[in-house]
C-alpha atoms as a PDB file:
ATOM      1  CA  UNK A   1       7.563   8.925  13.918  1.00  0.00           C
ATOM      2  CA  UNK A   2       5.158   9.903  16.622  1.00  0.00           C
ATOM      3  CA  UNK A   3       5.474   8.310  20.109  1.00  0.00           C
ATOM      4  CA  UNK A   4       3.031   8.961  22.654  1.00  0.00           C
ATOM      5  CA  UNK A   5       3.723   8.361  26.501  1.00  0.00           C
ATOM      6  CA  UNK A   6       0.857   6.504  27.314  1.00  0.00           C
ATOM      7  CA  UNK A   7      -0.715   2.623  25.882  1.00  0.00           C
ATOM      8  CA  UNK A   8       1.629   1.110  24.404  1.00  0.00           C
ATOM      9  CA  UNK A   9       1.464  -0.258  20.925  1.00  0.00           C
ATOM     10  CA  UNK A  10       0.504  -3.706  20.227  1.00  0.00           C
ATOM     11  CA  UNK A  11      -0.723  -4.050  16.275  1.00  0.00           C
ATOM     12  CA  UNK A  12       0.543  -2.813  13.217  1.00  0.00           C
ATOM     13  CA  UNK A  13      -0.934  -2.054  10.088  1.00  0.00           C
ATOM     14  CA  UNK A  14       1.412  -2.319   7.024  1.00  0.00           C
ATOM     15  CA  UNK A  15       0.737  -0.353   3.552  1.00  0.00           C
ATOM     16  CA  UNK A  16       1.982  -2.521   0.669  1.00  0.00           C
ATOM     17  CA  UNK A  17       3.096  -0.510  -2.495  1.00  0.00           C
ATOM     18  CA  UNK A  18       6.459   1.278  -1.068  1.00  0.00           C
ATOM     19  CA  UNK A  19       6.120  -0.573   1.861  1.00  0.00           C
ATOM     20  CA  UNK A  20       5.757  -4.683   1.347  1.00  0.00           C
ATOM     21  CA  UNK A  21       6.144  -3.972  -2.462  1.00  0.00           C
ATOM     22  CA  UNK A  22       8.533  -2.255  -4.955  1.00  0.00           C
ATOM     23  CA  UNK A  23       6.560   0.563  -6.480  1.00  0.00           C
ATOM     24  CA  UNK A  24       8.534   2.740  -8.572  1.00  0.00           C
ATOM     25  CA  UNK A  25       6.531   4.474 -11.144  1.00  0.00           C
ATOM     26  CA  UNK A  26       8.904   5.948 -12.917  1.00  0.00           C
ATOM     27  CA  UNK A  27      10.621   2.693 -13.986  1.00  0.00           C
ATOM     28  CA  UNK A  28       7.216   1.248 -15.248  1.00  0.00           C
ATOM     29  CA  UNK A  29       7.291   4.299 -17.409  1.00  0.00           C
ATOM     30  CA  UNK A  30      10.982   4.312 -18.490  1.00  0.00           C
ATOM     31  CA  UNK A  31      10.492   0.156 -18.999  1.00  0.00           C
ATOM     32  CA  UNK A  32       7.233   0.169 -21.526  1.00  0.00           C
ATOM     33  CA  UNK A  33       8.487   3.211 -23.983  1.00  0.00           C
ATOM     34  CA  UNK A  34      11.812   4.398 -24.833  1.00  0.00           C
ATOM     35  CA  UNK A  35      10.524   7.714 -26.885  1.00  0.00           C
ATOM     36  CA  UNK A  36      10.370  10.518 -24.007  1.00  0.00           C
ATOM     37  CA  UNK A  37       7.436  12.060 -25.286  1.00  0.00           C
ATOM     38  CA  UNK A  38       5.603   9.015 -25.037  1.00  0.00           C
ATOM     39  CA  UNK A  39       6.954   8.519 -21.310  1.00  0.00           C
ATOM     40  CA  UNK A  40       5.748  12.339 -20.355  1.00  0.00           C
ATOM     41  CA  UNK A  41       2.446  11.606 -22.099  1.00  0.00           C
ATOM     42  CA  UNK A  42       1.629   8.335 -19.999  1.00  0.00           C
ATOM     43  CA  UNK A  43       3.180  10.220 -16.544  1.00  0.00           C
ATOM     44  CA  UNK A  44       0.284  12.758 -17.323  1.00  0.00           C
ATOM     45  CA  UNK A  45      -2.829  10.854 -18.956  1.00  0.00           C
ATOM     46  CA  UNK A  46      -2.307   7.402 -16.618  1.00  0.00           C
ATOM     47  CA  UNK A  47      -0.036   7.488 -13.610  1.00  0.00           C
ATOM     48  CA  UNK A  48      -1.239  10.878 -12.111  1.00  0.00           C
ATOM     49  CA  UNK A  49      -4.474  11.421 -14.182  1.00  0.00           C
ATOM     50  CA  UNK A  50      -7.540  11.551 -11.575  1.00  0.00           C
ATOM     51  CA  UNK A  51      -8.718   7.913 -13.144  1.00  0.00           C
ATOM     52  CA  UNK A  52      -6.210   6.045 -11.600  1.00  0.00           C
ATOM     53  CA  UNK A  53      -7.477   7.352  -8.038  1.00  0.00           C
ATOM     54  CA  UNK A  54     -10.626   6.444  -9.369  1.00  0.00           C
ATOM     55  CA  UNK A  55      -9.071   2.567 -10.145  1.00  0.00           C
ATOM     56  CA  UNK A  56      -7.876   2.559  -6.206  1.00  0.00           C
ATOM     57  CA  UNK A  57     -11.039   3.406  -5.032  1.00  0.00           C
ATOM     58  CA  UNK A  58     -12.732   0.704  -6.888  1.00  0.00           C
ATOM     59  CA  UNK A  59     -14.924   2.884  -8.868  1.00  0.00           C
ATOM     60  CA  UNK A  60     -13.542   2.395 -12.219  1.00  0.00           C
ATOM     61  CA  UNK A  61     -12.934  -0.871 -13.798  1.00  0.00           C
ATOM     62  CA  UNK A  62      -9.649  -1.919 -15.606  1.00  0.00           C
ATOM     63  CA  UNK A  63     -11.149  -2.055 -18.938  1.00  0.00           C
ATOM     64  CA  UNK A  64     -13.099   0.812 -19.157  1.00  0.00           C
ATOM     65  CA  UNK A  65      -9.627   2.369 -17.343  1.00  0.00           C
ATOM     66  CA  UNK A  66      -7.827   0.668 -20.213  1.00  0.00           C
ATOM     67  CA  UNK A  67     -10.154   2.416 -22.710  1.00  0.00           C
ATOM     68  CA  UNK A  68      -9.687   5.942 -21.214  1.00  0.00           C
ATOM     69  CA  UNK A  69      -5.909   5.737 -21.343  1.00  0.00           C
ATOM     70  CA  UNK A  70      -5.997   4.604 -24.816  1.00  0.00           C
ATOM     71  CA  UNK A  71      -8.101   7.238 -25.888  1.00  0.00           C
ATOM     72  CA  UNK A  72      -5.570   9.960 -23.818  1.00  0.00           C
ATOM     73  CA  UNK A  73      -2.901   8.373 -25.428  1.00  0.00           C
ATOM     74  CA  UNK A  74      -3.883   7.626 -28.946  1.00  0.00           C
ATOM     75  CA  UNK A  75      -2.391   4.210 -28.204  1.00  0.00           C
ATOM     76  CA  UNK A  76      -3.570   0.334 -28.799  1.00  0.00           C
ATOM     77  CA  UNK A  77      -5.967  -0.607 -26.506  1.00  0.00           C
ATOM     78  CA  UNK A  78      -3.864  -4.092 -26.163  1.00  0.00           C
ATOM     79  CA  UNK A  79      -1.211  -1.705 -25.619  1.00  0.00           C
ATOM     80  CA  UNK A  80      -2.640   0.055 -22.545  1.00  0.00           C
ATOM     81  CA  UNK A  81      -3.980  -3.588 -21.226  1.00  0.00           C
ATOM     82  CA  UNK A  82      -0.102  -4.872 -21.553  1.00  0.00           C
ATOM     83  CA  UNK A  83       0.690  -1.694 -19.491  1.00  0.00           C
ATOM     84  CA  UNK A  84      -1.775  -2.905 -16.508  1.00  0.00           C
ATOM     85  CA  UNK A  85      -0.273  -6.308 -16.926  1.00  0.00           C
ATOM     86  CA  UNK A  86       3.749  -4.971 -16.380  1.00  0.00           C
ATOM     87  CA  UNK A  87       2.085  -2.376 -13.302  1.00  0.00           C
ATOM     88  CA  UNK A  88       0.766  -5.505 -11.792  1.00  0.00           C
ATOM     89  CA  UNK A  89       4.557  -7.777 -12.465  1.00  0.00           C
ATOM     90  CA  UNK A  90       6.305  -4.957 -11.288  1.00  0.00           C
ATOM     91  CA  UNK A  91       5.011  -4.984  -6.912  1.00  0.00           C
ATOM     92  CA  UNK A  92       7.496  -7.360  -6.359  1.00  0.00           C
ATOM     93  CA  UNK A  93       8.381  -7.955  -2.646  1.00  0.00           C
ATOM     94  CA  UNK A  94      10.823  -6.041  -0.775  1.00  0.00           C
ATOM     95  CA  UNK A  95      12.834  -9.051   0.842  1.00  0.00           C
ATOM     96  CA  UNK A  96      13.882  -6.881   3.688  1.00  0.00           C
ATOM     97  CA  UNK A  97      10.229  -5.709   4.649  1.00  0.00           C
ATOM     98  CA  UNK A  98       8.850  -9.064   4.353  1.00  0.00           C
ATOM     99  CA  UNK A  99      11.497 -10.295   6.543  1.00  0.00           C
ATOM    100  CA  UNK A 100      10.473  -7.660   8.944  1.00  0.00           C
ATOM    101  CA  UNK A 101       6.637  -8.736   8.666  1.00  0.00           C
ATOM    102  CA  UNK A 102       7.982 -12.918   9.566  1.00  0.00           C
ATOM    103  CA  UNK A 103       9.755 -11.483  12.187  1.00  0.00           C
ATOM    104  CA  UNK A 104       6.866  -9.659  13.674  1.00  0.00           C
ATOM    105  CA  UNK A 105       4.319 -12.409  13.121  1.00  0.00           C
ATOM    106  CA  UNK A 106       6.726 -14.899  14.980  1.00  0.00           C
ATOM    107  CA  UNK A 107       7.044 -12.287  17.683  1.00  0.00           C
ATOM    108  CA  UNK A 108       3.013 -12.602  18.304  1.00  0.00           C
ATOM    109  CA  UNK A 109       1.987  -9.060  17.008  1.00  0.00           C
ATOM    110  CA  UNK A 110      -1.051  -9.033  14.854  1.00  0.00           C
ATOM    111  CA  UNK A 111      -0.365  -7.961  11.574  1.00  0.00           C
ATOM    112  CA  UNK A 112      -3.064  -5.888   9.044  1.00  0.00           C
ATOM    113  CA  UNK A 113      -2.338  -4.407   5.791  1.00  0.00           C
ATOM    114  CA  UNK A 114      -4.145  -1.278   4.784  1.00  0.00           C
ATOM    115  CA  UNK A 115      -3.438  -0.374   0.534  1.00  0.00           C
ATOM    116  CA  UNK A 116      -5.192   1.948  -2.136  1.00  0.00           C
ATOM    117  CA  UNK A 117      -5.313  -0.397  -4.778  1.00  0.00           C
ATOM    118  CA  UNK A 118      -7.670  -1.960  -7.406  1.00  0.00           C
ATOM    119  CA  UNK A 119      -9.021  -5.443  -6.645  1.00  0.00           C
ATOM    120  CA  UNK A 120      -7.539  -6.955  -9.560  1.00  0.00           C
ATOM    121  CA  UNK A 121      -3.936  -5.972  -8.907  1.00  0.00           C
ATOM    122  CA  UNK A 122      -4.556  -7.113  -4.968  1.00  0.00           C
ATOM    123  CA  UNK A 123      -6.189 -10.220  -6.397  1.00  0.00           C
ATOM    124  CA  UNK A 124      -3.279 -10.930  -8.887  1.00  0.00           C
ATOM    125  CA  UNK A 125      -0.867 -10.286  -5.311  1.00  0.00           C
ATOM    126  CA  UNK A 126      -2.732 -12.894  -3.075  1.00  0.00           C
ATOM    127  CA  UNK A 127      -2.495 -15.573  -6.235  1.00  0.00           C
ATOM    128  CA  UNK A 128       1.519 -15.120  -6.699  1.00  0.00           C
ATOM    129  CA  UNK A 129       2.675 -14.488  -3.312  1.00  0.00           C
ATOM    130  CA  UNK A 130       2.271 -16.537   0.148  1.00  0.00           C
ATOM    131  CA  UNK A 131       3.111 -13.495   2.846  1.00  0.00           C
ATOM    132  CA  UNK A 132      -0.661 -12.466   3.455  1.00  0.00           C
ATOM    133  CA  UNK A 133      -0.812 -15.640   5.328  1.00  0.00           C
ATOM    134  CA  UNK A 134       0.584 -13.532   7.795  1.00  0.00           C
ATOM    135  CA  UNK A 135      -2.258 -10.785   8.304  1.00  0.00           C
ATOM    136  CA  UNK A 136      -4.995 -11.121  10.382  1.00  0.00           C
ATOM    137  CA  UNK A 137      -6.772  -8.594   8.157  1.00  0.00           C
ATOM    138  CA  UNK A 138      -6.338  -6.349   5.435  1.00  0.00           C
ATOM    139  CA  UNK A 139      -8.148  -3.644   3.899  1.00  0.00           C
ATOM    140  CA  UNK A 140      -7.859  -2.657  -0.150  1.00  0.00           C
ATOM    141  CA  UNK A 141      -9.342   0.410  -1.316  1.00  0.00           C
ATOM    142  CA  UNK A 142     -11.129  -1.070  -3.936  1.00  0.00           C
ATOM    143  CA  UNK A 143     -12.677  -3.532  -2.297  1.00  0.00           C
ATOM    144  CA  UNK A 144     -14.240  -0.912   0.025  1.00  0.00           C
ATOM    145  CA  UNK A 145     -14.508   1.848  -1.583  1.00  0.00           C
ATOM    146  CA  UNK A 146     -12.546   4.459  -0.029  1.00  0.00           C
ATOM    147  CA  UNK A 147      -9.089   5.650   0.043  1.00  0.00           C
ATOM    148  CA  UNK A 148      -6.693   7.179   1.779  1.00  0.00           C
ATOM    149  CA  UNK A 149      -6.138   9.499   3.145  1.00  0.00           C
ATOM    150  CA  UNK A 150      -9.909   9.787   3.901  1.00  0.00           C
ATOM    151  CA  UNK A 151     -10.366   9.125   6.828  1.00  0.00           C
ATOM    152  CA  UNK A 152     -13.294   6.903   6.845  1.00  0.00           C
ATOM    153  CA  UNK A 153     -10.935   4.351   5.835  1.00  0.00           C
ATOM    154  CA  UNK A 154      -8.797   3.739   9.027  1.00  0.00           C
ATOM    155  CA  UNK A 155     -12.424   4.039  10.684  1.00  0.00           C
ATOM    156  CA  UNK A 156     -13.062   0.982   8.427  1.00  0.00           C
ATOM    157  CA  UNK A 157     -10.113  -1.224   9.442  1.00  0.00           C
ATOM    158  CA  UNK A 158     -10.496  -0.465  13.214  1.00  0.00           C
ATOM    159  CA  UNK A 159     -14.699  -1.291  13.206  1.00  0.00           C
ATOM    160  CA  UNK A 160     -13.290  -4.378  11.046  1.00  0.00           C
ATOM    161  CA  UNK A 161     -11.206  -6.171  13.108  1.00  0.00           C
ATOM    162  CA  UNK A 162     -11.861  -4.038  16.387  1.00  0.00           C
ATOM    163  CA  UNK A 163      -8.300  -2.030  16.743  1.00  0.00           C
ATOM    164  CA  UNK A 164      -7.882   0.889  19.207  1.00  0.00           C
ATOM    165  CA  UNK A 165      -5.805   3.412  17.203  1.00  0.00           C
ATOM    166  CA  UNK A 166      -3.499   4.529  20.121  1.00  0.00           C
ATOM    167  CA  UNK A 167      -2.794   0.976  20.133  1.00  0.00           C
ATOM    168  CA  UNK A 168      -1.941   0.513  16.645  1.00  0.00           C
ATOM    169  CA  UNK A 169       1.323   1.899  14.566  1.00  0.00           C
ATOM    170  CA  UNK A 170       0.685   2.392  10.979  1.00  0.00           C
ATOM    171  CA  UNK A 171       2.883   2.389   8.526  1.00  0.00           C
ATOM    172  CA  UNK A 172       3.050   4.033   5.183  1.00  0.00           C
ATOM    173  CA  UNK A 173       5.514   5.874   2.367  1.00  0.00           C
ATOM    174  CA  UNK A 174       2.930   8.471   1.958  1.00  0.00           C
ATOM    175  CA  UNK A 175       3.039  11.718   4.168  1.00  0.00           C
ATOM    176  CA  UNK A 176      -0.543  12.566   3.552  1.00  0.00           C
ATOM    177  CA  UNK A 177      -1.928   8.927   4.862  1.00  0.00           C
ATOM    178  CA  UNK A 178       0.514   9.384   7.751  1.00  0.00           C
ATOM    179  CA  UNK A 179      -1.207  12.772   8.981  1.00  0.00           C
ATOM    180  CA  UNK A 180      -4.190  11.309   8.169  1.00  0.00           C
ATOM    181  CA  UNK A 181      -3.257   8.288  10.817  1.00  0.00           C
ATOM    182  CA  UNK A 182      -2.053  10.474  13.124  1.00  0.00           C
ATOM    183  CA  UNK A 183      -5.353  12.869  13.309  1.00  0.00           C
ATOM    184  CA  UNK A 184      -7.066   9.912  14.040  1.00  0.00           C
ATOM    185  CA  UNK A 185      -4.798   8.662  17.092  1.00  0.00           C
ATOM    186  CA  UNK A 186      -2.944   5.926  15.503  1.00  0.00           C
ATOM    187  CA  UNK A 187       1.039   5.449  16.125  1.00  0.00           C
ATOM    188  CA  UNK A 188       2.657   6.235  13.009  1.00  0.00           C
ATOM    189  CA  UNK A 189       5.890   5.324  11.198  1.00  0.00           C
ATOM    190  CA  UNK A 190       6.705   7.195   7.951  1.00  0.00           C
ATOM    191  CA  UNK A 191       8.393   4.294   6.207  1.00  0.00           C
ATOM    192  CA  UNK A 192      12.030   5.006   4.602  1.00  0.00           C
ATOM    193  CA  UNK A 193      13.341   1.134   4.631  1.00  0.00           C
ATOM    194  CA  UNK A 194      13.147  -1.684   6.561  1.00  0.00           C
ATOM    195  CA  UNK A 195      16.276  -0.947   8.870  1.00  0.00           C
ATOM    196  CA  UNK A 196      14.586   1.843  10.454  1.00  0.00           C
ATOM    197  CA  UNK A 197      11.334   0.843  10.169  1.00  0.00           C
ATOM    198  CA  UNK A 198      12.161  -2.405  12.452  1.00  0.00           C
ATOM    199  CA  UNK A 199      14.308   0.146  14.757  1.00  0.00           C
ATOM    200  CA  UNK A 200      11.282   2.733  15.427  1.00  0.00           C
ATOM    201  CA  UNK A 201       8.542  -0.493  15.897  1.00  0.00           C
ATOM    202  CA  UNK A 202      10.912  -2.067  18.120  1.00  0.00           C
ATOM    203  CA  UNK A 203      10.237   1.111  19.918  1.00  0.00           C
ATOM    204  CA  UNK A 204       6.693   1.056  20.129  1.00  0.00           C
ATOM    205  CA  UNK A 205       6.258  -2.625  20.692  1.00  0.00           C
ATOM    206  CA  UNK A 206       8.727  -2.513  23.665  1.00  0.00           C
ATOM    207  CA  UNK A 207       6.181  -4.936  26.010  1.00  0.00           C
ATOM    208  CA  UNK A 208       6.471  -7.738  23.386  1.00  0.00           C
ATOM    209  CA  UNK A 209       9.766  -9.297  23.218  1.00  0.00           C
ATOM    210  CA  UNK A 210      11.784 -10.439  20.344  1.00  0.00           C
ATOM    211  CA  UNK A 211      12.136 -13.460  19.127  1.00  0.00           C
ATOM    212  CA  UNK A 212      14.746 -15.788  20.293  1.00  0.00           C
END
């Protein structure tokens, strides 16, 4: 966490996947195929192959992702689409995060999400689950084309919906988008869990006062 001595904080952005939602990779991978080779094959040629970067930043499309992974995998190409289908099922909410985020919103502080992630998983998201109600904005990667931790992303939020970054904490799982954040002037919280995540806000947002 980085605390500067000067404005103090009165928005927060919120990533989603490790954040607001469950996102454990590894258990996707463990879930769809039992035989380890096949579970080290999709590790390599989906989850940390360059395409699915490319499926964040809303340059390549689920089907023609679909297709590539099949083809890397020598798999079913119903197989791969069933894949995208349990990736999507499994960002479930993290009760105590979202609890955090009603807390917050009831307190007055404006809310904004920030996520790398393809339109159709967001899209699938805002269909199943009511929270977003509570964001005054939020930004997905493949909406807008750009990811973090480019920078030209946060620059996208903040022209958006007008934020000062040394008046913003931003939250994230991800070390990389937290440097990136924090080159930029934003507050930043490297998220862990909700306990301490509510503990270090409560530092920054120390002019807006809890709910009673």
């Amino acid at each position: 966490m980085d605390i500067p001595n000067s404005t103090v904080a009165r928005n927060v952005i919120f990533d989603f996947g490790g954040v607001l939602l469950r996102w454990e990779p590894q258990e996707i991978i463990d879930a769809f195929y039992a035989e380890e080779d096949l579970r080290s094959a999709l590790s390599l040629n989906v989850f940390r192959h360059p395409d699915w970067i490319e499926m964040d930043r809303g340059s390549l499309a689920d089907a023609a992702a679909v297709d590539r992974f099949a083809a890397r995998m020598n798999r079913p190409v119903q197989e791969m689409q069933a894949l995208l289908q349990l990736i999507k099922e499994s960002l479930v909410p993290l009760p105590e995060t979202v609890e955090l985020v009603h807390e917050l919103a009831g307190r007055g502080v404006p809310l904004y999400g920030l996520s790398n992630m393809p339109v159709s998983t967001f899209t699938y998201l805002r269909g199943r689950y009511d929270h977003w109600r509570l964001f005054q904005g939020i930004v997905i990667s493949g909406e807008v084309k750009l990811i973090k931790p480019d920078p030209a992303i946060f620059e996208y939020i903040c022209l958006q919906h007008q934020l000062e970054p040394s008046a913003t904490i931003f939250v994230d799982d991800h070390s990389p988008n937290i440097e990136a954040a924090e080159k930029l002037g934003f507050r930043t919280i490297l998220f862990r869990d909700a306990e301490r995540c509510a503990q270090d806000l409560n530092t920054f947002l120390r002019n807006i006062p809890e709910r009673a």
